[in-house]
N, C-alpha and C. Protein backbone atom coordinates (compact mmCIF):
# COMPACT_ATOMS: atom_id res chain seq x y z
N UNK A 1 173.52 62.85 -62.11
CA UNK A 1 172.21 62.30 -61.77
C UNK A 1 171.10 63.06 -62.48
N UNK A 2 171.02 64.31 -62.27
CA UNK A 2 170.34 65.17 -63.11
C UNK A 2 169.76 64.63 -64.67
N UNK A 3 171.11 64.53 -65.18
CA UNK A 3 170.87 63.70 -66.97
C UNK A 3 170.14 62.71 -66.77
N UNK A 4 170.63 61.91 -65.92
CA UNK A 4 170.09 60.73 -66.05
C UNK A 4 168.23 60.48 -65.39
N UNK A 5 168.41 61.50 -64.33
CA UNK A 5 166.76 61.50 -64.71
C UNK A 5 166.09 61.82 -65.53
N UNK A 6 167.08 63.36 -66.26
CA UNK A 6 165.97 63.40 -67.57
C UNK A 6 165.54 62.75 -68.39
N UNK A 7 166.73 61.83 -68.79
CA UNK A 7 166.24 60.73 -69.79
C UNK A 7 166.39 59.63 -69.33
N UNK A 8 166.06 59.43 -68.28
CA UNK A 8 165.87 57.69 -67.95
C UNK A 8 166.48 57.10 -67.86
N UNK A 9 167.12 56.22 -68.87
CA UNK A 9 167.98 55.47 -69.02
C UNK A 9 169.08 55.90 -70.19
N UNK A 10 170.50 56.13 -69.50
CA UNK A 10 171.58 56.66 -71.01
C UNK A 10 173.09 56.05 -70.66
N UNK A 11 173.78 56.41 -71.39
CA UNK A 11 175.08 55.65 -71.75
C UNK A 11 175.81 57.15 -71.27
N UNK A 12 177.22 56.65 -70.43
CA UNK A 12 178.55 57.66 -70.41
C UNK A 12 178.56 58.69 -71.46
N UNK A 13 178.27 58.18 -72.97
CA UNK A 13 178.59 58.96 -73.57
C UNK A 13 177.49 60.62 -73.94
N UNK A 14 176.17 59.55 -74.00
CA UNK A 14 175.41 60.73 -73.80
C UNK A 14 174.54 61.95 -72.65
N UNK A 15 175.66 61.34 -71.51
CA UNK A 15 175.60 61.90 -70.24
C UNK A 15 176.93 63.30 -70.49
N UNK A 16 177.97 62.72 -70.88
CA UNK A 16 178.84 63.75 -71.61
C UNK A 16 178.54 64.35 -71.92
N UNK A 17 177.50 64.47 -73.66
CA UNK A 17 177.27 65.26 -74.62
C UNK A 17 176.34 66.23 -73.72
N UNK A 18 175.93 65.84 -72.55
CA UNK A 18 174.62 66.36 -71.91
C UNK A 18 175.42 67.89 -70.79
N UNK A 19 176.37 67.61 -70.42
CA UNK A 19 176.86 68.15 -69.61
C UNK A 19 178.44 68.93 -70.37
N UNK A 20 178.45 68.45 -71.85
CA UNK A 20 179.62 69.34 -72.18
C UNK A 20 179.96 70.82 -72.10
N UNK A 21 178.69 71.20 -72.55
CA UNK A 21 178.82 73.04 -72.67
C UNK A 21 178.74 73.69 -71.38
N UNK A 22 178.46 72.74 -69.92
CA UNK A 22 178.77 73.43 -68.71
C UNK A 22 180.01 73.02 -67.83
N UNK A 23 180.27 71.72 -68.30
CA UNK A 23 181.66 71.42 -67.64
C UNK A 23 182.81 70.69 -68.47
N UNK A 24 184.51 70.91 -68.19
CA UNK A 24 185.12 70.05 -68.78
C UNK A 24 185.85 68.81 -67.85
N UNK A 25 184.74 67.79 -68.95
CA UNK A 25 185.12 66.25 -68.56
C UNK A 25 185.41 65.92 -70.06
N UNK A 26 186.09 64.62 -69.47
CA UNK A 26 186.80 63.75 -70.69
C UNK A 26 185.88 62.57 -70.01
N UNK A 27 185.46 61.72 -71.04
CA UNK A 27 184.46 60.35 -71.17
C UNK A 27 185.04 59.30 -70.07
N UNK A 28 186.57 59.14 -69.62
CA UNK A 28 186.05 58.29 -68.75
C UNK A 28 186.20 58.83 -67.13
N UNK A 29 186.45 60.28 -67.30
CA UNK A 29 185.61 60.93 -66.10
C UNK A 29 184.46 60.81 -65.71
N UNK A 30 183.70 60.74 -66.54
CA UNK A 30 182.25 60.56 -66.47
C UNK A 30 181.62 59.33 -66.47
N UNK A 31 182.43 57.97 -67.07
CA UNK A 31 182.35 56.62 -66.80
C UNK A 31 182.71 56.68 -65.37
N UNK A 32 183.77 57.28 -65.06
CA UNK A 32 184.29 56.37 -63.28
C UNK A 32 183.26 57.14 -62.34
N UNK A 33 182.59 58.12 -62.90
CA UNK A 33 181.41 59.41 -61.60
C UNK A 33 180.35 58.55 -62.10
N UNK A 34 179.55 57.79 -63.09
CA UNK A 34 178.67 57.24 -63.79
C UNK A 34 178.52 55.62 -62.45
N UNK A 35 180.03 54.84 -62.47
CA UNK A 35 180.56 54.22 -61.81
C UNK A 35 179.92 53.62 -60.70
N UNK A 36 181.08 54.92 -59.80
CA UNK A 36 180.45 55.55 -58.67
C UNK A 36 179.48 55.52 -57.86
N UNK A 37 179.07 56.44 -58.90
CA UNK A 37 177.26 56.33 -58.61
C UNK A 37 176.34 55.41 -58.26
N UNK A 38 176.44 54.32 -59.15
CA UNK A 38 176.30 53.11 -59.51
C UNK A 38 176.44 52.20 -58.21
N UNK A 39 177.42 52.47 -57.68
CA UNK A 39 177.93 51.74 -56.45
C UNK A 39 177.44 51.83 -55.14
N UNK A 40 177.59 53.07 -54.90
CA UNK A 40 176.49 53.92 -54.08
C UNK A 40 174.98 53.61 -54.00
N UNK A 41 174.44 52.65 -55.21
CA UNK A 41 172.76 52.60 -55.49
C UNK A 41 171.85 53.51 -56.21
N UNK A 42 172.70 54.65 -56.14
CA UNK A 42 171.73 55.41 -57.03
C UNK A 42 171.12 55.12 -58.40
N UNK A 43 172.33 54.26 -59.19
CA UNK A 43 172.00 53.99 -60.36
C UNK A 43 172.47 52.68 -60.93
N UNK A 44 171.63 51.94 -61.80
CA UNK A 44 171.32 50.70 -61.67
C UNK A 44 172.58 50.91 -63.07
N UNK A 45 173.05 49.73 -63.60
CA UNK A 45 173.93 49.38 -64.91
C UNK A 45 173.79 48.30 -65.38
N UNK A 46 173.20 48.21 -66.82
CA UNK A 46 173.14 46.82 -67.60
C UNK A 46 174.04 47.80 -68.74
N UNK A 47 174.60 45.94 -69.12
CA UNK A 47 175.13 45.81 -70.53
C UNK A 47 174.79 45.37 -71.17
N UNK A 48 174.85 46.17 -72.32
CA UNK A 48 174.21 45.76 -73.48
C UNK A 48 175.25 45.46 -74.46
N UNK A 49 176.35 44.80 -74.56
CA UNK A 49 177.45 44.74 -75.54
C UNK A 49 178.61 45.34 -75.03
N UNK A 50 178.98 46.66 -75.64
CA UNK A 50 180.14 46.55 -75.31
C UNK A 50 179.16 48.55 -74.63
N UNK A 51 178.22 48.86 -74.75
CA UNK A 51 177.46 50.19 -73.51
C UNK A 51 177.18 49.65 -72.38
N UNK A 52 177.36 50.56 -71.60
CA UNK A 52 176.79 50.60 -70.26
C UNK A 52 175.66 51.60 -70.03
N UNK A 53 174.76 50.67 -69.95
CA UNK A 53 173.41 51.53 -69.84
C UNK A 53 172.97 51.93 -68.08
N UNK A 54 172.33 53.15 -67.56
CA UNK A 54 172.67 53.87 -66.40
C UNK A 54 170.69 54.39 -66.56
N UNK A 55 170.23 54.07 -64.82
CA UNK A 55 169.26 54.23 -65.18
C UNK A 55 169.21 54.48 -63.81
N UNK A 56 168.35 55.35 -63.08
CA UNK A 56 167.70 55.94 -62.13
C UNK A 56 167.30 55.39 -61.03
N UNK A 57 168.36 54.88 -59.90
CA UNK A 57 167.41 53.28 -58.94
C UNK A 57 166.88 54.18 -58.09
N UNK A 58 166.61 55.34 -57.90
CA UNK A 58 166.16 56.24 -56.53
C UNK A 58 165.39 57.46 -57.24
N UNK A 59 164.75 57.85 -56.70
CA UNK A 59 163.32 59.39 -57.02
C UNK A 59 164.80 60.64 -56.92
N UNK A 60 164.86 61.25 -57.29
CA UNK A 60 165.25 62.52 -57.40
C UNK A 60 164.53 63.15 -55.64
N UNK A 61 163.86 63.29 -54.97
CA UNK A 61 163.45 63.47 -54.06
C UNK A 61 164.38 63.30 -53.03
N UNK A 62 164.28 61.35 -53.16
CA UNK A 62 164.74 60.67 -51.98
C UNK A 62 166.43 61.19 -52.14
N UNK A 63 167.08 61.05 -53.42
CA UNK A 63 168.83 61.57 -53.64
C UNK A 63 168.92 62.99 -52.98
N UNK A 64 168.34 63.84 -53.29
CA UNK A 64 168.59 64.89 -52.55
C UNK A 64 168.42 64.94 -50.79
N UNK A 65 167.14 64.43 -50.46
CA UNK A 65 167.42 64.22 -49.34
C UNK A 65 168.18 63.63 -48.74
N UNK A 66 168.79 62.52 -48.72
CA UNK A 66 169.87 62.22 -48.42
C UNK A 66 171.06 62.72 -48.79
N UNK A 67 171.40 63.71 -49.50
CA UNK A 67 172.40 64.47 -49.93
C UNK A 67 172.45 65.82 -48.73
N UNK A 68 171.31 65.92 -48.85
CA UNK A 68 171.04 66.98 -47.82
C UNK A 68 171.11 66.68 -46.25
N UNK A 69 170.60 65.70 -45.62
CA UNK A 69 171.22 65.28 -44.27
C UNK A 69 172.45 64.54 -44.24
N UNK A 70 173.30 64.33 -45.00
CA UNK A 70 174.51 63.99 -45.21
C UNK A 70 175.37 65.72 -44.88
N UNK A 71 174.98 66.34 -46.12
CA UNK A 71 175.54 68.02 -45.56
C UNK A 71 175.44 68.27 -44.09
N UNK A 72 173.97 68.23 -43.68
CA UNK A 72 173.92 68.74 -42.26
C UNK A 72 174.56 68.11 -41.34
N UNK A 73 174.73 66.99 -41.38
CA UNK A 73 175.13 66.18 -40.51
C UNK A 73 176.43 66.10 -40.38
N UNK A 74 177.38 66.15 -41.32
CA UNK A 74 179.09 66.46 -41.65
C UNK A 74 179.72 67.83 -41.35
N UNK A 75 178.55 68.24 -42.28
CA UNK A 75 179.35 69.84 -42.37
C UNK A 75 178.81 70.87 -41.31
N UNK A 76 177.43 71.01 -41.37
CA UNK A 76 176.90 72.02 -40.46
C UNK A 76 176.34 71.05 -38.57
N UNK A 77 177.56 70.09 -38.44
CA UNK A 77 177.43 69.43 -37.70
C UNK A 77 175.41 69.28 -37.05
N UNK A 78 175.08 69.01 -37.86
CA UNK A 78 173.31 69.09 -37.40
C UNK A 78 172.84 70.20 -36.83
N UNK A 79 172.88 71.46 -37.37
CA UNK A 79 172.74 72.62 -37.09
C UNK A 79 172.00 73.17 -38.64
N UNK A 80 170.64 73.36 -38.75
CA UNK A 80 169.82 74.09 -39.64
C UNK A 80 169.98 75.15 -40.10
N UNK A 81 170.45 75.83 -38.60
CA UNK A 81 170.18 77.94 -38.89
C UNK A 81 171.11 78.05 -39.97
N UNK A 82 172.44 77.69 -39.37
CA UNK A 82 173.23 78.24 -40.85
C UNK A 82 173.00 77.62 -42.13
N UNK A 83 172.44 76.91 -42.55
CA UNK A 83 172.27 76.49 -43.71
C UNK A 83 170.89 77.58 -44.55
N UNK A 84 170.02 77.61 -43.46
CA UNK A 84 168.61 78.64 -43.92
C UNK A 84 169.42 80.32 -43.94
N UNK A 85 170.37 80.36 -42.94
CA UNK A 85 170.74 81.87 -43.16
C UNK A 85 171.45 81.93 -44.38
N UNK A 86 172.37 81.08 -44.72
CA UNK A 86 172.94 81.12 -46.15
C UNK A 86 171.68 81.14 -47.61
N UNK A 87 170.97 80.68 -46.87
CA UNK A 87 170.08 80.40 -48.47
C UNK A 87 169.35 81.53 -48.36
N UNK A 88 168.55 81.83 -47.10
CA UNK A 88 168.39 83.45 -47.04
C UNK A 88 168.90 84.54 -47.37
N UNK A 89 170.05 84.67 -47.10
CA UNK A 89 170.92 86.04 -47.08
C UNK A 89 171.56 86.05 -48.46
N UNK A 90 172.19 84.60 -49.56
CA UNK A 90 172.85 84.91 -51.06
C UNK A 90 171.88 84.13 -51.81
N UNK A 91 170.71 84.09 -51.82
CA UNK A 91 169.80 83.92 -52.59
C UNK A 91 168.57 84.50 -52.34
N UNK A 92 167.96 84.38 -54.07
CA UNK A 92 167.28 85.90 -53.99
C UNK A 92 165.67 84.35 -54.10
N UNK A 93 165.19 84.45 -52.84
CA UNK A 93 163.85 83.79 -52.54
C UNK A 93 162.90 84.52 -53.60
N UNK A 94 162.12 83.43 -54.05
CA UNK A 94 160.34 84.21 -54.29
C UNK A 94 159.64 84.38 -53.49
N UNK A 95 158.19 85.19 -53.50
CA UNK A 95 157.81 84.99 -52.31
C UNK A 95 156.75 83.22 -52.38
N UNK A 96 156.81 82.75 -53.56
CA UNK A 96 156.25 81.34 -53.16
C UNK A 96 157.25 80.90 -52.22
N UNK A 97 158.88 80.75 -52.24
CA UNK A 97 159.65 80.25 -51.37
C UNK A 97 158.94 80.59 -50.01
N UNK A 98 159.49 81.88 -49.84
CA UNK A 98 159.59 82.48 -48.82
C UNK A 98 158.39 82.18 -47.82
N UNK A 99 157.13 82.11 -48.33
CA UNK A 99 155.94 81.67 -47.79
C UNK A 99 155.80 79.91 -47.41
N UNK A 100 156.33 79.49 -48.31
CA UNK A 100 156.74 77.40 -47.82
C UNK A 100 157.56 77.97 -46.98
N UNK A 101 159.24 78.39 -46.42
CA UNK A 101 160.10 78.26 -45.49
C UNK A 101 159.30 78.79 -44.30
N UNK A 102 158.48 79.91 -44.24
CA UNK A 102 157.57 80.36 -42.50
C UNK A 102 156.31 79.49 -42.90
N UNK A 103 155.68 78.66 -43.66
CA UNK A 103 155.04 77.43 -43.38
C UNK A 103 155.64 76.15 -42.52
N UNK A 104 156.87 76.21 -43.48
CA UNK A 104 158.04 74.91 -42.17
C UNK A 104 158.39 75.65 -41.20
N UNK A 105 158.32 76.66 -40.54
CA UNK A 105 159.18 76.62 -39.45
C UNK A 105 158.05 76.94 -38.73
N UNK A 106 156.85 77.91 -38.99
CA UNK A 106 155.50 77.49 -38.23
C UNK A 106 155.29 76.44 -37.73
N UNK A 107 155.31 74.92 -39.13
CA UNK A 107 154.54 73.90 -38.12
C UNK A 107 156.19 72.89 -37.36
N UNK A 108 157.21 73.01 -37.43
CA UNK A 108 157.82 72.63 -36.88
C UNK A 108 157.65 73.56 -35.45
N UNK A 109 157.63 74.81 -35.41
CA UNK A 109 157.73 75.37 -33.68
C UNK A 109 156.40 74.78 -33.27
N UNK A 110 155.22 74.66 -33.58
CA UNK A 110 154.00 73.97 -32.93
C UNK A 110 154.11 72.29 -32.60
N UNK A 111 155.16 71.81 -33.43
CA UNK A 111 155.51 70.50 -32.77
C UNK A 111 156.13 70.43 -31.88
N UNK A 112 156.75 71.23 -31.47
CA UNK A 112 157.98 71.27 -30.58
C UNK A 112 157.46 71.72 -29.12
């Protein structure tokens, strides 16, 4: 998804070339995850001949968030703390972070 926001709209193949030097895939690994995707809504597919062109149906925003209450909700059975203590404790925050995370949890305890 990443590639494909950067450039908009691209083909299997240059989603490959995009992601070769960090992972090993073979082209129609990346057609059937391209697919996939596709299926799911994230990403729209026209043909143009014999390419499949792959283009962005959702904000980068909205995919993560839903990627992210999908995690909480499966894995950390809807439980926050451990997810903030992990990102706390093996990652090294800035203090811009660090100052947004006690901004959210400020105005979330005043809602509450």
């Amino acid at each position: 998804m990443n590639v494909c926001w950067r450039l908009g709209t691209s083909t299997a193949r240059q989603v490959l070339e995009e992601v070769a030097a960090r992972y090993e895939r073979d082209y129609q690994t990346i057609k059937t995850l391209l697919d996939r995707i596709t299926t799911k809504g994230y990403l729209t597919m026209e043909k143009l001949g014999p390419l499949c062109l792959y283009t962005p149906a959702v904000e980068r925003r909205v995919a993560v968030g839903e990627a992210v209450r999908d995690f909480v909700d499966t894995v950390l059975e809807r439980r926050l703390a451990p997810l903030m203590v992990q990102l706390v404790e093996e990652e090294e925050l800035s203090d811009e972070e660090a100052q947004e995370l006690r901004a959210l949890l400020d105005v979330e305890g005043k809602e509450e």
